[in-house]
Protein backbone atom coordinates (compact mmCIF):
# COMPACT_ATOMS: atom_id res chain seq x y z
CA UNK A 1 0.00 0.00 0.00
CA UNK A 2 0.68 3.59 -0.63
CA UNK A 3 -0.07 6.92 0.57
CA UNK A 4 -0.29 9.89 -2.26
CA UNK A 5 0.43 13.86 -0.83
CA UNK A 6 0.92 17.01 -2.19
CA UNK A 7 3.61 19.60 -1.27
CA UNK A 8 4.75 23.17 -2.44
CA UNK A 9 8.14 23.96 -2.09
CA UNK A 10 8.65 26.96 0.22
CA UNK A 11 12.45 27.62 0.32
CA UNK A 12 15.47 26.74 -1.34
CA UNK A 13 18.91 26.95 -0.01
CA UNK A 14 21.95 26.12 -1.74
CA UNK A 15 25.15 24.92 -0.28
CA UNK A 16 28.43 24.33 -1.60
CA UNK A 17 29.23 22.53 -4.95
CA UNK A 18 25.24 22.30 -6.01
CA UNK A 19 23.94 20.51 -3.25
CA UNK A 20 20.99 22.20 -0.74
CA UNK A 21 18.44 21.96 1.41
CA UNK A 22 14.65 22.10 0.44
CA UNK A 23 11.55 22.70 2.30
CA UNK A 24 8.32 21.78 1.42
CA UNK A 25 4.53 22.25 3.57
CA UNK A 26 1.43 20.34 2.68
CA UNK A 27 -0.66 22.22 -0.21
CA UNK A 28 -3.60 24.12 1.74
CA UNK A 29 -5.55 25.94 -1.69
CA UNK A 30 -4.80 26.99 -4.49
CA UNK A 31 -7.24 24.43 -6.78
CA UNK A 32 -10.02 21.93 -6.02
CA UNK A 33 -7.19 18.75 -6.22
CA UNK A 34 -5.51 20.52 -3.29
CA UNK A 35 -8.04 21.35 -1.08
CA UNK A 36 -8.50 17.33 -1.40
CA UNK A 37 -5.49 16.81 -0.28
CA UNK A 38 -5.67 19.35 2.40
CA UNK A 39 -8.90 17.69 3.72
CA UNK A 40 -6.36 14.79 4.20
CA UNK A 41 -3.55 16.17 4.99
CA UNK A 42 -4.08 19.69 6.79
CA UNK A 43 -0.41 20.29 7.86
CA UNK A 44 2.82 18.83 6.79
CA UNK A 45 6.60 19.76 6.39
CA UNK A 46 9.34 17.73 4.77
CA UNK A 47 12.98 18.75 4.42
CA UNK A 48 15.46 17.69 2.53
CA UNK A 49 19.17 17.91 2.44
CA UNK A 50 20.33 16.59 -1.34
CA UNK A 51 23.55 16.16 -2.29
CA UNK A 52 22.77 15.67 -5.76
CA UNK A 53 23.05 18.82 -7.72
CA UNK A 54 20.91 17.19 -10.67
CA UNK A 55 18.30 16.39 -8.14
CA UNK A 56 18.94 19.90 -6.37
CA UNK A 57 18.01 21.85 -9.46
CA UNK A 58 15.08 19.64 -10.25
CA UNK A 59 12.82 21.87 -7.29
CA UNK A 60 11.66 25.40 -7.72
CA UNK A 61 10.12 27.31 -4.61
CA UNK A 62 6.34 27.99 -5.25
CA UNK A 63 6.01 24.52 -7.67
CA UNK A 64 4.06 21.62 -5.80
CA UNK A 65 4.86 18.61 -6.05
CA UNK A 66 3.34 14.66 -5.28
CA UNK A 67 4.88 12.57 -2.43
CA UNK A 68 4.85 8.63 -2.69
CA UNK A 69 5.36 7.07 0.67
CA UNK A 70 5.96 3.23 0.39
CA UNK A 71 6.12 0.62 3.18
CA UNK A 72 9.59 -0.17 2.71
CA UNK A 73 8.44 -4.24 2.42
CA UNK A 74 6.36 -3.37 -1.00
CA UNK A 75 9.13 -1.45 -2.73
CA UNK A 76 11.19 -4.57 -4.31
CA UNK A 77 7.40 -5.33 -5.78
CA UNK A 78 7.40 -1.18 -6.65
CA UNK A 79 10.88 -1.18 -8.11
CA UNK A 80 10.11 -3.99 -10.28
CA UNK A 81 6.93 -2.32 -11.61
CA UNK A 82 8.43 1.36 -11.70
CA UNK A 83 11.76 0.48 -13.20
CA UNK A 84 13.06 0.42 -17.04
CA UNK A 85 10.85 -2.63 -18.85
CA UNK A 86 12.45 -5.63 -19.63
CA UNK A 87 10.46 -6.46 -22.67
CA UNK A 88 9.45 -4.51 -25.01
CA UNK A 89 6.02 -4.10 -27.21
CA UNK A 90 7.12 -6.70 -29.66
CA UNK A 91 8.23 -9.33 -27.07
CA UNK A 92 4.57 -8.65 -25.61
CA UNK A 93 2.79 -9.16 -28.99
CA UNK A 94 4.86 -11.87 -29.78
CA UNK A 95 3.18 -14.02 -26.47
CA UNK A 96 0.09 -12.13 -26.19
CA UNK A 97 -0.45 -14.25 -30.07
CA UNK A 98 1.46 -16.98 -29.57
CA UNK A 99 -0.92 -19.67 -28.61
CA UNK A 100 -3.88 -18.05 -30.28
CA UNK A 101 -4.13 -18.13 -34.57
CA UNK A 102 -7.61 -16.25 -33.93
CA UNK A 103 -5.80 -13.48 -31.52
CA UNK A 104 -3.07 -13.30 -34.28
CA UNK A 105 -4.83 -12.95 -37.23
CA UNK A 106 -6.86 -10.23 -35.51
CA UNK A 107 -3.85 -8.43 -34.25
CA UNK A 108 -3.28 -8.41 -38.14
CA UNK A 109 -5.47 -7.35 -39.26
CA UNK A 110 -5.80 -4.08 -37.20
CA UNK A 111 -1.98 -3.25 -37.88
CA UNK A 112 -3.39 -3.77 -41.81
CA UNK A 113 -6.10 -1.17 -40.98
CA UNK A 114 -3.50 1.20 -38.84
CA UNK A 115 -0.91 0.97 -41.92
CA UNK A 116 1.16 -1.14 -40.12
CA UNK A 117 1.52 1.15 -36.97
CA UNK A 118 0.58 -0.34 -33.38
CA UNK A 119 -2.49 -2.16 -33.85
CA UNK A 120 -5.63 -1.03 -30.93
CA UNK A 121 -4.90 -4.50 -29.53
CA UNK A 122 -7.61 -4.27 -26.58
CA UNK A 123 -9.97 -4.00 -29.67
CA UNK A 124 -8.43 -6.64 -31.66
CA UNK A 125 -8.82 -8.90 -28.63
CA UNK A 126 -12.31 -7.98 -27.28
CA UNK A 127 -13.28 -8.45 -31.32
CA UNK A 128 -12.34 -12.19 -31.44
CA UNK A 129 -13.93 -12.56 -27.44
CA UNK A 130 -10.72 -13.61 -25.68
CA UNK A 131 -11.89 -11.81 -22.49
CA UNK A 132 -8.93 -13.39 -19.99
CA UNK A 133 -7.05 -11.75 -17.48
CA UNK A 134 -3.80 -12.38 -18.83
CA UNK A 135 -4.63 -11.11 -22.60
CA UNK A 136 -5.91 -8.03 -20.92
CA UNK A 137 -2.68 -7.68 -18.24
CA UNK A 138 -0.84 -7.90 -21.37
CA UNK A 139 -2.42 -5.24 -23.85
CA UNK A 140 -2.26 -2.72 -20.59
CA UNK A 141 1.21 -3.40 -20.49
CA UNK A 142 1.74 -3.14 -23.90
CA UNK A 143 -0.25 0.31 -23.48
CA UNK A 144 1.53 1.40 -20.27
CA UNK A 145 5.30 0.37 -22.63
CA UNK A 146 3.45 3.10 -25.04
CA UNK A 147 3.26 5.51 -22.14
CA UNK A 148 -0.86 5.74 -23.10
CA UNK A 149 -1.39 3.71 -19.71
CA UNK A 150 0.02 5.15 -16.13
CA UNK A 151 1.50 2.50 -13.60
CA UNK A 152 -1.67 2.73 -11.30
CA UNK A 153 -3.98 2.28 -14.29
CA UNK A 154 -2.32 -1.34 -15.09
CA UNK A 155 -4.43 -3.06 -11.85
C-alpha cells in the first residue's frame, strides 16, 4: 500500500558545490485537487538535504509537487513495476499471439487497418472474445510500454 500527498516547495537553499536543502509544507488551496489533499492532509513539512546537484536543481520554490510514501516491504514489488521494462512491445505481442491463430490474425489485421503502426490490440482482442485476465494484463502493459497507460492504471 501507498499513501499519495501534495507539497509546495517553500524555500530553497543552496550549499556548496550544487547541493541544498529544500523545504516543502502540505498544499492548503490553491485548486479543487488541493483542497483534497488538504482535507487529508491539513499540515505537513518535509525537508530535505540533497547532495545531488541534478536532483537539487530539479525543485523550484512555489512549484508543488506529489509525495509517494511506500512501506519499505512493497518497494522490491514497486521497483520492479516502476523500473526500465524488460520487454518490449514486440516481445509482448509476440506471447500475447502466440498460442492463439484467432488473436493473431486479428492483431493483423488491425496493424493492416493502422498501416502497419501499433495495432488497438484491446480491440483486436475484445473483437475475437478472448476476455482473460492475462490477454488483458498484457495489452495494458503493452499500453503502459506506449506511455498511453500510467502505472496505477495497469491493476
Amino acid at each position: 500500500m501507498s499513501v499519495k500527498a501534495k507539497f509546495k516547495c517553500c524555500s530553497k537553499t543552496e550549499l556548496i558545490g550544487g547541493s541544498g536543502r529544500v523545504e516543502f509544507f502540505a498544499v492548503t488551496n490553491g485548486s479543487n485537487e488541493n483542497k483534497t489533499f488538504w482535507k487529508y492532509t491539513p499540515s505537513g513539512k518535509i525537508e530535505m538535504q540533497i547532495d545531488n546537484p541534478e536532483a537539487f536543481k530539479m525543485f523550484e520554490v512555489g512549484k508543488e509537487y506529489y509525495v509517494d510514501f511506500v512501506n519499505p516491504d512493497d518497494f522490491k514489488a514497486a521497483e520492479a513495476i516502476t523500473s526500465e521494462p524488460a520487454l518490449n512491445e514486440q516481445d509482448l505481442l509476440t506471447i500475447l499471439a502466440k498460442n492463439n491463430k484467432q488473436l493473431a490474425d486479428a492483431i493483423e489485421k488491425e496493424k493492416a487497418a493502422k498501416g502497419n503502426k501499433c495495432p488497438d490490440l484491446e480491440q483486436a482482442t475484445r473483437n475475437v472474445g478472448v476476455e482473460s485476465g492475462e490477454a488483458l494484463m498484457l495489452i495494458k502493459l503493452i499500453q503502459y510500454l506506449n506511455g498511453e497507460k500510467k502505472i496505477e492504471e495497469l491493476a
